[in-house]
C-alpha atoms as a PDB file:
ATOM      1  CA  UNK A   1     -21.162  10.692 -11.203  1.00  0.00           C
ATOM      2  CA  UNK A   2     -17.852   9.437  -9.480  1.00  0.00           C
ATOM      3  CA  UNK A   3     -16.409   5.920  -9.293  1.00  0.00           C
ATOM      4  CA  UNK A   4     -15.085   4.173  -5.902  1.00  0.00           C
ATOM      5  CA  UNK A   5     -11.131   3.722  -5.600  1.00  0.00           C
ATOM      6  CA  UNK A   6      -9.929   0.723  -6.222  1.00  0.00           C
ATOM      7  CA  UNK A   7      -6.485  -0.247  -4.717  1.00  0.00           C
ATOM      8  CA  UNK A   8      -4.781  -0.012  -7.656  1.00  0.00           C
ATOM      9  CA  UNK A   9      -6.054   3.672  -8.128  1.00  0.00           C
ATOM     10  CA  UNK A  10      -5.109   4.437  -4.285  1.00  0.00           C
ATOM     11  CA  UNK A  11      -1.007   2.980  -5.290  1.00  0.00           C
ATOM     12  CA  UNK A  12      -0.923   4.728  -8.378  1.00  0.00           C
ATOM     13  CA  UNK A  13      -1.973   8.245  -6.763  1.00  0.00           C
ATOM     14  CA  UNK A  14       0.899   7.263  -3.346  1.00  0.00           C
ATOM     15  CA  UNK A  15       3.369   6.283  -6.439  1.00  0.00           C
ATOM     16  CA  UNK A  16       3.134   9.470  -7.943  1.00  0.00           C
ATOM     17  CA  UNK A  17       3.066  11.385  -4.755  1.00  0.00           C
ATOM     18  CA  UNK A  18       6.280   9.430  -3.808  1.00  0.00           C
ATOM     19  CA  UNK A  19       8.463  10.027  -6.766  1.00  0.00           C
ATOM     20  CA  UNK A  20       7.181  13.977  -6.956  1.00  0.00           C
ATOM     21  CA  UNK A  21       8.616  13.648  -3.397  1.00  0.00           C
ATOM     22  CA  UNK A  22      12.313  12.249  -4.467  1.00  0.00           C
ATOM     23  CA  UNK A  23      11.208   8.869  -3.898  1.00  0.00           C
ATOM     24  CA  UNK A  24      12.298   5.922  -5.999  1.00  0.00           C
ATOM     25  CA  UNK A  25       9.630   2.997  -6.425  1.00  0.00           C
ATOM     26  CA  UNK A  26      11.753  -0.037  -6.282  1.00  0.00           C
ATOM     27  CA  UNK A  27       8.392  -2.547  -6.284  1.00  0.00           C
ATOM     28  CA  UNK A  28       4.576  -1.926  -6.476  1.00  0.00           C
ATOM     29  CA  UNK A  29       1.710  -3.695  -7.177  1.00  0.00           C
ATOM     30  CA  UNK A  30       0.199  -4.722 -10.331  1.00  0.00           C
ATOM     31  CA  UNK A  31      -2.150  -7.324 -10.197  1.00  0.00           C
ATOM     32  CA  UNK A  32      -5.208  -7.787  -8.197  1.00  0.00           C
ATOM     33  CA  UNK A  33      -4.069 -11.001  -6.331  1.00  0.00           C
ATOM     34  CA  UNK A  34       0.006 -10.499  -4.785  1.00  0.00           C
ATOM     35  CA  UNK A  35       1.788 -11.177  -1.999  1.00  0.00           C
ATOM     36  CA  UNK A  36       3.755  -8.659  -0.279  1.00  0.00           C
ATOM     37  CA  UNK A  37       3.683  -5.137   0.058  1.00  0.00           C
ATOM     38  CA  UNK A  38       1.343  -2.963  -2.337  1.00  0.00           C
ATOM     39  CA  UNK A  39       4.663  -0.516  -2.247  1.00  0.00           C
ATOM     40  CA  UNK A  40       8.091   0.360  -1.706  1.00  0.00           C
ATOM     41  CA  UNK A  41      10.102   3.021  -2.032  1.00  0.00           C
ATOM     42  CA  UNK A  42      13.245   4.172  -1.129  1.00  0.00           C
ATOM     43  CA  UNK A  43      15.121   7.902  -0.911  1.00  0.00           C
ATOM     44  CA  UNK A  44      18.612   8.624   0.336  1.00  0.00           C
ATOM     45  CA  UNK A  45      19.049  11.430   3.047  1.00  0.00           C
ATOM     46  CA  UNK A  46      21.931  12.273   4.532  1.00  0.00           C
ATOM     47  CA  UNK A  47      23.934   9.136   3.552  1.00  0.00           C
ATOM     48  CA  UNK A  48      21.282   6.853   4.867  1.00  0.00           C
ATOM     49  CA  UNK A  49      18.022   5.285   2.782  1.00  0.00           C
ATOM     50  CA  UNK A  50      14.580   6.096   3.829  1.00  0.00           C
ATOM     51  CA  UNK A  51      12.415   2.798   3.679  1.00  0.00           C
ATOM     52  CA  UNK A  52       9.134   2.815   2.828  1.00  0.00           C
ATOM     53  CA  UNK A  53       6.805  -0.575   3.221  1.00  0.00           C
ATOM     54  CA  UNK A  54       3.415   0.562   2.124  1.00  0.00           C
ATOM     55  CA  UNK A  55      -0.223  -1.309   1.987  1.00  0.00           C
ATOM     56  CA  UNK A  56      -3.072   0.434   0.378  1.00  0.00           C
ATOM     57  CA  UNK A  57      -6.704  -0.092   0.623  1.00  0.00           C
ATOM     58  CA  UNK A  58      -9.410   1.129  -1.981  1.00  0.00           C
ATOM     59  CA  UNK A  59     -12.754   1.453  -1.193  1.00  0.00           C
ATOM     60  CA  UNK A  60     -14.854  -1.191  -3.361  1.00  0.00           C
ATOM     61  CA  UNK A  61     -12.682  -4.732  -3.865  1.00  0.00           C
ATOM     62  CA  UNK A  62     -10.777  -4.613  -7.112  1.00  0.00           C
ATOM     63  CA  UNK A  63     -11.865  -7.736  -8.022  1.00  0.00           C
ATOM     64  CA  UNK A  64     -14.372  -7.049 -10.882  1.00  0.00           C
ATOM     65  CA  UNK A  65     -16.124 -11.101 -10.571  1.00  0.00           C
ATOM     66  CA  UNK A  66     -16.539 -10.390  -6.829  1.00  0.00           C
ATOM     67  CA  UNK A  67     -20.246  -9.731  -6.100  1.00  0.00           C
ATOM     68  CA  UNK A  68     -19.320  -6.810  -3.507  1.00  0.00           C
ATOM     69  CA  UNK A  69     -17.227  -5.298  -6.738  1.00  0.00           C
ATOM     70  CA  UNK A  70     -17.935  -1.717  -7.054  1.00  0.00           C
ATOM     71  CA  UNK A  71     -20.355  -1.793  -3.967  1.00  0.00           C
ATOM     72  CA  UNK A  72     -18.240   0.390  -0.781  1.00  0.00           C
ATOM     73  CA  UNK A  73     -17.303  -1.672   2.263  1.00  0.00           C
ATOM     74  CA  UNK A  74     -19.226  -1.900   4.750  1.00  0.00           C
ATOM     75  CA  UNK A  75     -18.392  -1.428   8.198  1.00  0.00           C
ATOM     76  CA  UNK A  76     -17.562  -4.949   9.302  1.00  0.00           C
ATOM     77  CA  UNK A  77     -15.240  -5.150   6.053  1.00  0.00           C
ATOM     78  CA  UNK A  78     -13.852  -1.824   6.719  1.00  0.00           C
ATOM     79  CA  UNK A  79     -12.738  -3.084  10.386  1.00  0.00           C
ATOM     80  CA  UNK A  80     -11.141  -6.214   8.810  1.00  0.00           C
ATOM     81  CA  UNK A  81      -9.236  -3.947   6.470  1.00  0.00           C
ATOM     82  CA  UNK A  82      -7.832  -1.796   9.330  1.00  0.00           C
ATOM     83  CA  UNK A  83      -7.187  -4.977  10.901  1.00  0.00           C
ATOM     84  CA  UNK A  84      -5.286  -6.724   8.506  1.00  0.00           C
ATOM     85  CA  UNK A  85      -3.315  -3.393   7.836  1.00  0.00           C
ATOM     86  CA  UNK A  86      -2.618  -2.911  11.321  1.00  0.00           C
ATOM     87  CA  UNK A  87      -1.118  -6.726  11.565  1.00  0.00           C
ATOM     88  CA  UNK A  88       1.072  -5.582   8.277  1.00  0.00           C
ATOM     89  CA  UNK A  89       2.517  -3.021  10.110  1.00  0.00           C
ATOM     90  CA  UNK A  90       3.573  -4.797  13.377  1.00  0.00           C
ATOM     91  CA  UNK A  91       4.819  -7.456  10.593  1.00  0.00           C
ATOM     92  CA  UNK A  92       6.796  -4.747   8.808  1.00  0.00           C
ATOM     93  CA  UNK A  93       8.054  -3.388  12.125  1.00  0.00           C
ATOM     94  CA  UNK A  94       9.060  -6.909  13.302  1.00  0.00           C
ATOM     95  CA  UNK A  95      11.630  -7.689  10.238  1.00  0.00           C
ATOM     96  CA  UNK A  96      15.482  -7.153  11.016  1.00  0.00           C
ATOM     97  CA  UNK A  97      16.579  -3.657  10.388  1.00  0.00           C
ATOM     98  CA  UNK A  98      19.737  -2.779   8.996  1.00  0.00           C
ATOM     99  CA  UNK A  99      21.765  -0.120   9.996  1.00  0.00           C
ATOM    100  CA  UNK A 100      22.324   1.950   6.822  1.00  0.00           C
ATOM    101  CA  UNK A 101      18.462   2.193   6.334  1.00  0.00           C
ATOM    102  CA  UNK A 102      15.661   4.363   8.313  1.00  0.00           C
ATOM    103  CA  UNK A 103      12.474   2.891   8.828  1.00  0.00           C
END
């Protein structure tokens, strides 16, 4: 029998794929309740840092006193999900860039 993702399963897996990658995790998520991004990480190329601003989504809510907790989402959650990680990215691509970073 498997077990459903839970965010924090999804972050660990992208943080492990990051710094296999050259990436350096400069803040992630630890607790079920945050604010801010799930994950960033950084790598310099070519003089210039690489940015990342990453939100991750599992697939059963993380919170184990939830009634929905270790049930999937369902298809109207699902779409609120994409939505909400959709909104994080125009919010991500919003914020004032500097120059000595890429994006």
């Amino acid at each position: 029998m498997f077990s459903l993702l839970l965010e924090i399963d999804v972050i660990d897996a992208v943080c492990k794929d990051l710094e296999e990658r050259g990436y350096v995790i400069i803040n992630r998520k630890k607790e079920i309740k945050h604010s801010g991004k799930d994950v960033i990480a950084k790598k310099t190329n070519s003089n210039k840092d690489i940015r990342l601003f990453i939100e991750a989504i599992g697939e059963t809510s993380s919170d184990s006193s939830s009634k929905r907790y270790g049930i999937p989402f369902d298809r109207s959650q699902i779409k609120v999900h994409i939505s909400e990680l959709l909104f994080a990215t125009a919010e991500t691509l919003s914020m004032p860039k500097l120059d000595e970073y890429i994006y």
